[in-house]
N, C-alpha and C. Protein backbone atom coordinates (compact mmCIF):
# COMPACT_ATOMS: atom_id res chain seq x y z
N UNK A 1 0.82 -1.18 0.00
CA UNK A 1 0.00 0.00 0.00
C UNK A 1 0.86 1.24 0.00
N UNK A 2 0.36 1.89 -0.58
CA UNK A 2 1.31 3.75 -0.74
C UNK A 2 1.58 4.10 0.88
N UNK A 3 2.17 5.03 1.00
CA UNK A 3 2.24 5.89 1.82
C UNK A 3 0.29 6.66 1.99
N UNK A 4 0.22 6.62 3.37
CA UNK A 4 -0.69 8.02 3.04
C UNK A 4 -0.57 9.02 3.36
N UNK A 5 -1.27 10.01 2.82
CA UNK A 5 -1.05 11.40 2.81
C UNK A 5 -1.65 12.18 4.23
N UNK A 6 -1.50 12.86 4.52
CA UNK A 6 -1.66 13.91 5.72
C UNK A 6 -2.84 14.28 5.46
N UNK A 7 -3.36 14.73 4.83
CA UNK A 7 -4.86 14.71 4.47
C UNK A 7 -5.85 14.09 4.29
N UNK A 8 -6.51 13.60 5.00
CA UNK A 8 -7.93 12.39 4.45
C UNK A 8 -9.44 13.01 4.33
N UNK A 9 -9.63 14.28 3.95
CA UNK A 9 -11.10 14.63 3.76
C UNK A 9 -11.95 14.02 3.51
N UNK A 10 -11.50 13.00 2.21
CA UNK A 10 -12.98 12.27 1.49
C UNK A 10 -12.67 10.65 2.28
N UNK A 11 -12.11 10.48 2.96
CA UNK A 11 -11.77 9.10 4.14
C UNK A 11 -12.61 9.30 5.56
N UNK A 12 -12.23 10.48 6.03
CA UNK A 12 -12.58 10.50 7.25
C UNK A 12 -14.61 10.18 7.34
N UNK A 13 -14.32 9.16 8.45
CA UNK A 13 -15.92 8.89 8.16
C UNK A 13 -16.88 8.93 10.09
N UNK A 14 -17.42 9.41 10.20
CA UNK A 14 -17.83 9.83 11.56
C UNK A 14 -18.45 8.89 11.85
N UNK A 15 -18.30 8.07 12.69
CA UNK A 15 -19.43 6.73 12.94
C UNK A 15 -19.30 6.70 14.41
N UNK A 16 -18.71 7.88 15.22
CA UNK A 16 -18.36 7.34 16.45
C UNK A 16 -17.08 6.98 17.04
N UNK A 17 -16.34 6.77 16.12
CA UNK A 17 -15.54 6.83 16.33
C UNK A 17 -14.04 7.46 15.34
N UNK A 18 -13.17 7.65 15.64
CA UNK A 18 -12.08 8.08 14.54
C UNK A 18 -11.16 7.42 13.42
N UNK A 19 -11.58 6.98 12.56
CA UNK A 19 -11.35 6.01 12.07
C UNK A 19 -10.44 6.71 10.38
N UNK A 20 -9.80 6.20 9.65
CA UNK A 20 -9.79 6.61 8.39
C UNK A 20 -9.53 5.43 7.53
N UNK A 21 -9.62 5.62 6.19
CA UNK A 21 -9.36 4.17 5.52
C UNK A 21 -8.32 4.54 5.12
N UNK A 22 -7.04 3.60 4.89
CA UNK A 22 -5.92 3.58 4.49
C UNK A 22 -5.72 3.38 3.02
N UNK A 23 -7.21 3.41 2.24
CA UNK A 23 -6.87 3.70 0.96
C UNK A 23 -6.99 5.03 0.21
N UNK A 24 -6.20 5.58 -0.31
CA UNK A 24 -6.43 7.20 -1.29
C UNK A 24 -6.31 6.81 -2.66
N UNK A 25 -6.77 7.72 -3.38
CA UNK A 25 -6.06 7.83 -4.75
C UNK A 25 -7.22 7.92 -5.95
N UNK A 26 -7.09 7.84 -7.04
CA UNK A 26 -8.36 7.77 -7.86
C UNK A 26 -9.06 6.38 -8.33
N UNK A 27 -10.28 6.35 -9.03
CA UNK A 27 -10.58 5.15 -9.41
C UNK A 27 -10.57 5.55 -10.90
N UNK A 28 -10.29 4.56 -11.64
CA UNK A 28 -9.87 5.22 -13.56
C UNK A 28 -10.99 3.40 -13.76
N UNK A 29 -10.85 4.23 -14.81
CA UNK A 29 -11.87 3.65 -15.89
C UNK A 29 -11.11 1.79 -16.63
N UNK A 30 -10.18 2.00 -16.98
CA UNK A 30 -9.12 0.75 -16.99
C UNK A 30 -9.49 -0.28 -15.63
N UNK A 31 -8.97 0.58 -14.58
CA UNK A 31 -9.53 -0.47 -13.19
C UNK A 31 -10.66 -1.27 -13.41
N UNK A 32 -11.68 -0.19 -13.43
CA UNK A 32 -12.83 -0.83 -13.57
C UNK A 32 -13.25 -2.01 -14.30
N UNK A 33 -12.72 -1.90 -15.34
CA UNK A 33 -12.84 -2.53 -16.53
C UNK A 33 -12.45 -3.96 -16.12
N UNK A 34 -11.28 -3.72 -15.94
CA UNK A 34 -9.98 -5.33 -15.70
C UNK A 34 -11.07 -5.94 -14.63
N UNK A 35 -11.65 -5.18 -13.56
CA UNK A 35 -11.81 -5.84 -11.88
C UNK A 35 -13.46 -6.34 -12.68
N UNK A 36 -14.28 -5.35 -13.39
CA UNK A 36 -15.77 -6.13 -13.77
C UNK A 36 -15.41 -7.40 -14.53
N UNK A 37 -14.33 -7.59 -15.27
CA UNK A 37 -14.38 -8.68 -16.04
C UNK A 37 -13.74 -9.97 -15.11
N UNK A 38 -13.10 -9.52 -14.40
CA UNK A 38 -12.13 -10.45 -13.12
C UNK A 38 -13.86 -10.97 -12.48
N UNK A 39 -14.56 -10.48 -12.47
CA UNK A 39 -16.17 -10.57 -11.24
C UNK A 39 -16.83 -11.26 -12.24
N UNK A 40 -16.78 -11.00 -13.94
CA UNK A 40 -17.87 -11.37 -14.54
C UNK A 40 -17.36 -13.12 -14.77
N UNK A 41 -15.70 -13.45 -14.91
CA UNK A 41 -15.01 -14.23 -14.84
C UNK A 41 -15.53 -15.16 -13.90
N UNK A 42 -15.47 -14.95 -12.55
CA UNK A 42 -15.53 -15.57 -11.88
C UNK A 42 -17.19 -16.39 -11.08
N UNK A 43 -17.88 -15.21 -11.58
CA UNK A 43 -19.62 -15.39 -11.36
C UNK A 43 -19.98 -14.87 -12.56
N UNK A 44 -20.11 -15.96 -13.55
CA UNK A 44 -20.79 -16.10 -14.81
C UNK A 44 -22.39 -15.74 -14.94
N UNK A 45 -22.84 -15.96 -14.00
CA UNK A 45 -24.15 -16.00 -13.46
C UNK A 45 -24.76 -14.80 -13.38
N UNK A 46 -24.02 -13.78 -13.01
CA UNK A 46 -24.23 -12.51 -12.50
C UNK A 46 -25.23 -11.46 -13.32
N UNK A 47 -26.14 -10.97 -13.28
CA UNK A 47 -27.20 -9.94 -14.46
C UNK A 47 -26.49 -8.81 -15.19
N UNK A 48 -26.17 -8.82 -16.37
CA UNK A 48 -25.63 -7.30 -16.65
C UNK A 48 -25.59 -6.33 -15.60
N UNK A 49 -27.09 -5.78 -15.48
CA UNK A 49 -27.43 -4.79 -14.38
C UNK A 49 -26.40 -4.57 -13.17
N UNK A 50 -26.04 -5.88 -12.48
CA UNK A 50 -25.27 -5.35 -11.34
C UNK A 50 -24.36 -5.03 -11.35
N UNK A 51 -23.69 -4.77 -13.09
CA UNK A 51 -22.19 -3.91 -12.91
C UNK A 51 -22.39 -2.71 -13.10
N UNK A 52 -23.81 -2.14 -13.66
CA UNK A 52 -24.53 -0.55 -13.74
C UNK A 52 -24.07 -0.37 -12.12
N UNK A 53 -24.94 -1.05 -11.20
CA UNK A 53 -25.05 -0.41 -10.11
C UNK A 53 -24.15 -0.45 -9.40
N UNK A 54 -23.30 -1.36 -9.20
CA UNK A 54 -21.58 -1.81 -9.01
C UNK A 54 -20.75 -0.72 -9.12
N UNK A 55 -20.70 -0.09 -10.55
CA UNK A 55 -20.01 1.11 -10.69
C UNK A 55 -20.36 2.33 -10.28
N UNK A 56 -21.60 2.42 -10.23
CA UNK A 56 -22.34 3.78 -10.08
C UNK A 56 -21.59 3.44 -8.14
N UNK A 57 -22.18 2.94 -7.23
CA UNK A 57 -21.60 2.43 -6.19
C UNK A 57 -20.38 2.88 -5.78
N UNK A 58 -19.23 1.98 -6.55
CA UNK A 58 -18.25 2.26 -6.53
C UNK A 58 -18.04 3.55 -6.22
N UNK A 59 -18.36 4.44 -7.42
CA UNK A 59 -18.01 5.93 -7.98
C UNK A 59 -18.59 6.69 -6.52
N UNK A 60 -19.92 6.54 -6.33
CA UNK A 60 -20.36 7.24 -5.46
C UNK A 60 -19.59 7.37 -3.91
N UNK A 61 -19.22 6.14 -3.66
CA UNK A 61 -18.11 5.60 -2.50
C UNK A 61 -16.80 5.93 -2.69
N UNK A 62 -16.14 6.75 -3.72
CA UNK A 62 -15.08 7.56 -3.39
C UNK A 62 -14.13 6.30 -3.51
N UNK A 63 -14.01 4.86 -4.24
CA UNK A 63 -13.17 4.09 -4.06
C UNK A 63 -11.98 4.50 -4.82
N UNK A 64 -11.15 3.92 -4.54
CA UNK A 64 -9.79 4.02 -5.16
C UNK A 64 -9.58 3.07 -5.93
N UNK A 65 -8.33 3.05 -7.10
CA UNK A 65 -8.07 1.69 -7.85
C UNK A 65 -7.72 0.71 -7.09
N UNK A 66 -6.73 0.83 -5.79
CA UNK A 66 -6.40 -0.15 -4.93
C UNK A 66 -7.86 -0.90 -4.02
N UNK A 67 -8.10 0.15 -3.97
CA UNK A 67 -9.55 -0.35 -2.65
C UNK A 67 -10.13 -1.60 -3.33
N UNK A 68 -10.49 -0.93 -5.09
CA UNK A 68 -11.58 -1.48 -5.92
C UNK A 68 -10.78 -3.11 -6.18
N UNK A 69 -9.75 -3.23 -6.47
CA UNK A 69 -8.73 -4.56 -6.60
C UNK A 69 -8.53 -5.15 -5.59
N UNK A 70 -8.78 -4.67 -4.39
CA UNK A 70 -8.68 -5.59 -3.15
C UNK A 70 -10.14 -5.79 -2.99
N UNK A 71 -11.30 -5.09 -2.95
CA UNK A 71 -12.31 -5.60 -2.81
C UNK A 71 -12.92 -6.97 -3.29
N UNK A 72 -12.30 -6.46 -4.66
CA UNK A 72 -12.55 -7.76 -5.86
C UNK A 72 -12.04 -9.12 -5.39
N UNK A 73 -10.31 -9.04 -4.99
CA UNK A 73 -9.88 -9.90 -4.63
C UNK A 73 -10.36 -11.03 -3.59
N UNK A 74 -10.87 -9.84 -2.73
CA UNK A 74 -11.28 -10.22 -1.29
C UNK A 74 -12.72 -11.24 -1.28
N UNK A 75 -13.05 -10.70 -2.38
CA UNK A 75 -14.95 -11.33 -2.70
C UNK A 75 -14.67 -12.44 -3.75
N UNK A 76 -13.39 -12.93 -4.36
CA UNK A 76 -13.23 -14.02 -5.08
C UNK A 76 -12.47 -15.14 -4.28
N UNK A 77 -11.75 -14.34 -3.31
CA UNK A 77 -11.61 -15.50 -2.12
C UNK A 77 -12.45 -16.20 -1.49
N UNK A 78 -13.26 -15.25 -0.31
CA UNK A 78 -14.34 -15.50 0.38
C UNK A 78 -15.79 -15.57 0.29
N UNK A 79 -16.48 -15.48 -1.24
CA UNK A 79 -17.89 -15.17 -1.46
C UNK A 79 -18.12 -16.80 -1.15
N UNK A 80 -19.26 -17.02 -0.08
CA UNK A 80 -19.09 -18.93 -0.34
C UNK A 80 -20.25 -19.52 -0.69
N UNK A 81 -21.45 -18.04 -0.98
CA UNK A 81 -22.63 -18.28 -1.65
C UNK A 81 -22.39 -18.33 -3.03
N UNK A 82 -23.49 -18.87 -4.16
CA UNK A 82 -23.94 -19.03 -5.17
C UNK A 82 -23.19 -18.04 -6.29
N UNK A 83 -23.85 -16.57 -5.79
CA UNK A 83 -23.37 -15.39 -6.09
C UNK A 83 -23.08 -14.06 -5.20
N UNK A 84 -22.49 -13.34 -5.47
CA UNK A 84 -21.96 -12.71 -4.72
C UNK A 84 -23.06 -11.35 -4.95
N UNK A 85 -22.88 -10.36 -4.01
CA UNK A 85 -24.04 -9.54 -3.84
C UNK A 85 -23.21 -7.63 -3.67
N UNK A 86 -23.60 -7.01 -4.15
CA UNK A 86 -22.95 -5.98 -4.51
C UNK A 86 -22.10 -5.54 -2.76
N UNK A 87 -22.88 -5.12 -1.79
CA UNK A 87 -22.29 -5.19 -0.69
C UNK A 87 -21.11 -5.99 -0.27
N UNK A 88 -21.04 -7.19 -0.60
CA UNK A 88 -19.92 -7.85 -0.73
C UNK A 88 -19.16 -6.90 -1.19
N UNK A 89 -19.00 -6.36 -2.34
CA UNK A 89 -17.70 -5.69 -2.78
C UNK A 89 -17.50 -4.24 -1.75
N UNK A 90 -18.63 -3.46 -2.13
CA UNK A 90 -18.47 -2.37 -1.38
C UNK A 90 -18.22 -1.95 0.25
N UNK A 91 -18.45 -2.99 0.91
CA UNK A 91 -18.35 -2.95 2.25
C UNK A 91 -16.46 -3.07 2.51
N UNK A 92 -15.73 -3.60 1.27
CA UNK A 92 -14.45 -4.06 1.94
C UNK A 92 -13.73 -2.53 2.18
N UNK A 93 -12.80 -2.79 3.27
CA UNK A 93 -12.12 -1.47 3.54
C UNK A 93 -10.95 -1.44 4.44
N UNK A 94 -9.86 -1.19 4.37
CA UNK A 94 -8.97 -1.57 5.31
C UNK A 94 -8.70 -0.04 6.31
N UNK A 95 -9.19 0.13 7.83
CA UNK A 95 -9.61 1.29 8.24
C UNK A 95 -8.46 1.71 9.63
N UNK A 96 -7.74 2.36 9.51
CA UNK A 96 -7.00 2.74 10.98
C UNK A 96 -7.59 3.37 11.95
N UNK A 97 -7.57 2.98 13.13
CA UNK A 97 -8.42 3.47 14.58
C UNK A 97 -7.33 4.35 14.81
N UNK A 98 -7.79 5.74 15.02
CA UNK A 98 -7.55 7.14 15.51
C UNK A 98 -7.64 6.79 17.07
N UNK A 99 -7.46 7.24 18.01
CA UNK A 99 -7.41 7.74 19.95
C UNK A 99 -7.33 9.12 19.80
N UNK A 100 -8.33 9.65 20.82
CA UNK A 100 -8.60 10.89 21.15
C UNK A 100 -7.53 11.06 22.36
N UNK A 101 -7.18 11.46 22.96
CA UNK A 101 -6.29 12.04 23.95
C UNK A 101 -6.71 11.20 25.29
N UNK A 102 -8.01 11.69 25.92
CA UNK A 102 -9.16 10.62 26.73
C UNK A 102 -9.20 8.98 26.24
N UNK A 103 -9.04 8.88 25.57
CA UNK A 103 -9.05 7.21 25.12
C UNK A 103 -7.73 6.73 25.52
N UNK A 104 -6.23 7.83 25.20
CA UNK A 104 -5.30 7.18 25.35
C UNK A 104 -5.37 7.25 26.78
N UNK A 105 -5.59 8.44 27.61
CA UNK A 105 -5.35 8.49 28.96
C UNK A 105 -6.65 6.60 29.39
N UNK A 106 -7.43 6.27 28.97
CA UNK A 106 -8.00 5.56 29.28
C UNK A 106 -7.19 4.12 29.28
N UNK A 107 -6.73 4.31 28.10
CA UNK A 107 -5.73 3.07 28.07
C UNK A 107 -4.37 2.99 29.11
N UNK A 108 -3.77 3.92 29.65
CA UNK A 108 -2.89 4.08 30.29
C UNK A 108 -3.68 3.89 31.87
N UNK A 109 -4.64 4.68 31.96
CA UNK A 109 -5.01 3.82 33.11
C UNK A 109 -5.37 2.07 33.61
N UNK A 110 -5.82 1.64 32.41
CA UNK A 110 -5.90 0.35 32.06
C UNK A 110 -4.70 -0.54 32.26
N UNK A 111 -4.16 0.11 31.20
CA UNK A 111 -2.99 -0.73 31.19
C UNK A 111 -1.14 -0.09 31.68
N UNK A 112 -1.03 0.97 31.83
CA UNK A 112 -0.28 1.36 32.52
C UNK A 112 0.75 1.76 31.39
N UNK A 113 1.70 2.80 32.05
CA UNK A 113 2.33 4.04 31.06
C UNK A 113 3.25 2.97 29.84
N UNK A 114 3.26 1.81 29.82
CA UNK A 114 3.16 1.09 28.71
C UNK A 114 2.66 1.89 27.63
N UNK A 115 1.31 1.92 27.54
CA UNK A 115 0.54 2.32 26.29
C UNK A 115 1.27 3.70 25.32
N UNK A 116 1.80 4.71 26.23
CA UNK A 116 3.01 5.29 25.48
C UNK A 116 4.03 5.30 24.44
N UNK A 117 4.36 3.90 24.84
CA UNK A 117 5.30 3.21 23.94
C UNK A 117 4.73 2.61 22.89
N UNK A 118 3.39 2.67 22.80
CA UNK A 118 2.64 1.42 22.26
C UNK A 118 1.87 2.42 21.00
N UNK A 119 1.25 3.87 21.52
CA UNK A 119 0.67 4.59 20.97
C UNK A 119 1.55 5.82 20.59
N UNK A 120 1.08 6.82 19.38
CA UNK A 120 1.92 7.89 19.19
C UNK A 120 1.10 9.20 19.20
N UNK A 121 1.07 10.32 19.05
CA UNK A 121 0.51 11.34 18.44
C UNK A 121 1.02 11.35 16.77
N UNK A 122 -0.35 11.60 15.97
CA UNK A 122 -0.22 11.65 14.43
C UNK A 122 -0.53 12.90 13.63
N UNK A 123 -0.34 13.66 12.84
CA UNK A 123 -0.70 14.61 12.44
C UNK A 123 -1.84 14.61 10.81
N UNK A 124 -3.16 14.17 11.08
CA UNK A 124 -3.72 14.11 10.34
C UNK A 124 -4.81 15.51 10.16
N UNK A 125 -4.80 15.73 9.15
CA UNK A 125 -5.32 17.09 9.02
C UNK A 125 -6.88 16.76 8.54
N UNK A 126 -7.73 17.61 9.30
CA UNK A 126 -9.11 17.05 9.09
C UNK A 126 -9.56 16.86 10.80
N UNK A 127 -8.54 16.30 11.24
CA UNK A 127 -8.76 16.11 12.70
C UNK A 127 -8.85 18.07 13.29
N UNK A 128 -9.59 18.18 14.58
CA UNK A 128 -9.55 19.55 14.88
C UNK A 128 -8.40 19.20 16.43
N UNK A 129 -8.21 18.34 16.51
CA UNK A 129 -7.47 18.11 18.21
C UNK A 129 -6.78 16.90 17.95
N UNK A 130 -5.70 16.27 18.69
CA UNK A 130 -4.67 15.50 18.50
C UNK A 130 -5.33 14.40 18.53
N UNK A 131 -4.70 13.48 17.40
CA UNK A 131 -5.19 12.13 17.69
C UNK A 131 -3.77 11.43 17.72
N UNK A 132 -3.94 10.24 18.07
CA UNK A 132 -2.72 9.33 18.20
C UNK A 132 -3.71 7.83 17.52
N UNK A 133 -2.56 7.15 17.15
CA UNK A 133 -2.55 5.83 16.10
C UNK A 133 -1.00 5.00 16.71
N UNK A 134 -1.34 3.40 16.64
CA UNK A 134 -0.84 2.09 17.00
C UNK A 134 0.48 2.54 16.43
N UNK A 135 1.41 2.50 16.86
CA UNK A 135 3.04 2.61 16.40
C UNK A 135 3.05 1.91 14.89
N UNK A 136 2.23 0.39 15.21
CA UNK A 136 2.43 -0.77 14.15
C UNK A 136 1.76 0.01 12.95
N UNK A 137 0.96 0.98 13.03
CA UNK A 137 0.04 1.36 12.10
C UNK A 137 1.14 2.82 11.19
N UNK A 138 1.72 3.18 12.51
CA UNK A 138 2.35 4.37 12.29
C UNK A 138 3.24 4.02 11.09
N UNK A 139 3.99 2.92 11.58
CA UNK A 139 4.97 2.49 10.86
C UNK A 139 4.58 1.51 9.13
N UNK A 140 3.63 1.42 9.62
CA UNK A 140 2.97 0.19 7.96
C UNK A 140 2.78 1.33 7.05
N UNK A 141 1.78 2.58 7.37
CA UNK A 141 1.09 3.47 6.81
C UNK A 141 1.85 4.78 6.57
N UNK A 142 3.44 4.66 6.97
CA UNK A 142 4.09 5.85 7.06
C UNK A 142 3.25 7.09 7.56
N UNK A 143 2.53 6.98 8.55
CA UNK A 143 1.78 8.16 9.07
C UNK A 143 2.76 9.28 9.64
N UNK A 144 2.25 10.54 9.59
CA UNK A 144 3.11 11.56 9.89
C UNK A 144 3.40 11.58 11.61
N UNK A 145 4.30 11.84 12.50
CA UNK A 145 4.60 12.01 13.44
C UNK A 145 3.53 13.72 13.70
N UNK A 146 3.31 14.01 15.30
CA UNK A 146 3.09 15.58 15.42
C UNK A 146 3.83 16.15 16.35
């Protein structure tokens, strides 16, 4: 996976918690193409129609070429029904857990000034107050130090 960027506007997703997906970048028309025929390949079965709505989907969901090729991948591994169902694809997402300041102090009470070593402060822009992310994450995702 790339580096990501310091910026995640169209990632950041509010559900409660702080989360971002570790995929960026654009989705191109080629992608598409290769990954519907990789799906039509593999579930012969499938209605024209659900690559209309598949793409429209896609597009609307802000996926990336990587996201869209791992999704695919991910749903030709594990689909273990008949056919596979558009959610299948669109739900896949590989997502890093953000800590609010209070969460880390929560963890340190928990588990003791360990969690320090364990957690960092990150500089993601989009955020309005410090968040911190898993060292392991820091380091996979080249996330920015703050």
């Amino acid at each position: 996976m790339r580096n990501l960027p310091e910026s995640f506007p169209e990632n950041l997703q509010q559900t409660g918690r702080n989360e971002i997906s570790v995929y960026t970048g654009e989705l191109t028309t080629p992608c598409i193409i290769k990954q519907v025929k990789k799906i039509k390949n593999a579930f012969p079965a499938l209605p024209s129609g659900f690559y209309d709505i598949l793409t429209d989907r896609i597009k609307d969901l802000n996926f990336s070429d990587e996201r869209f090729m791992d999704s695919v991948n991910n749903l030709i591994d594990t689909c273990i029904y008949p056919q596979p169902t558009i959610a299948n694809i669109i739900s896949w997402d590989k997502r890093i857990k953000l800590y609010n300041y209070q969460e880390i102090v929560a963890l340190v009470d928990r588990h003791g000034e360990v969690v320090w070593t364990s957690y960092k402060a990150v500089k993601i822009n989009g955020f309005k107050s410090r968040v911190y992310a898993s060292v392991t994450d820091i380091e996979r995702y080249k996330l920015p130090l703050a």
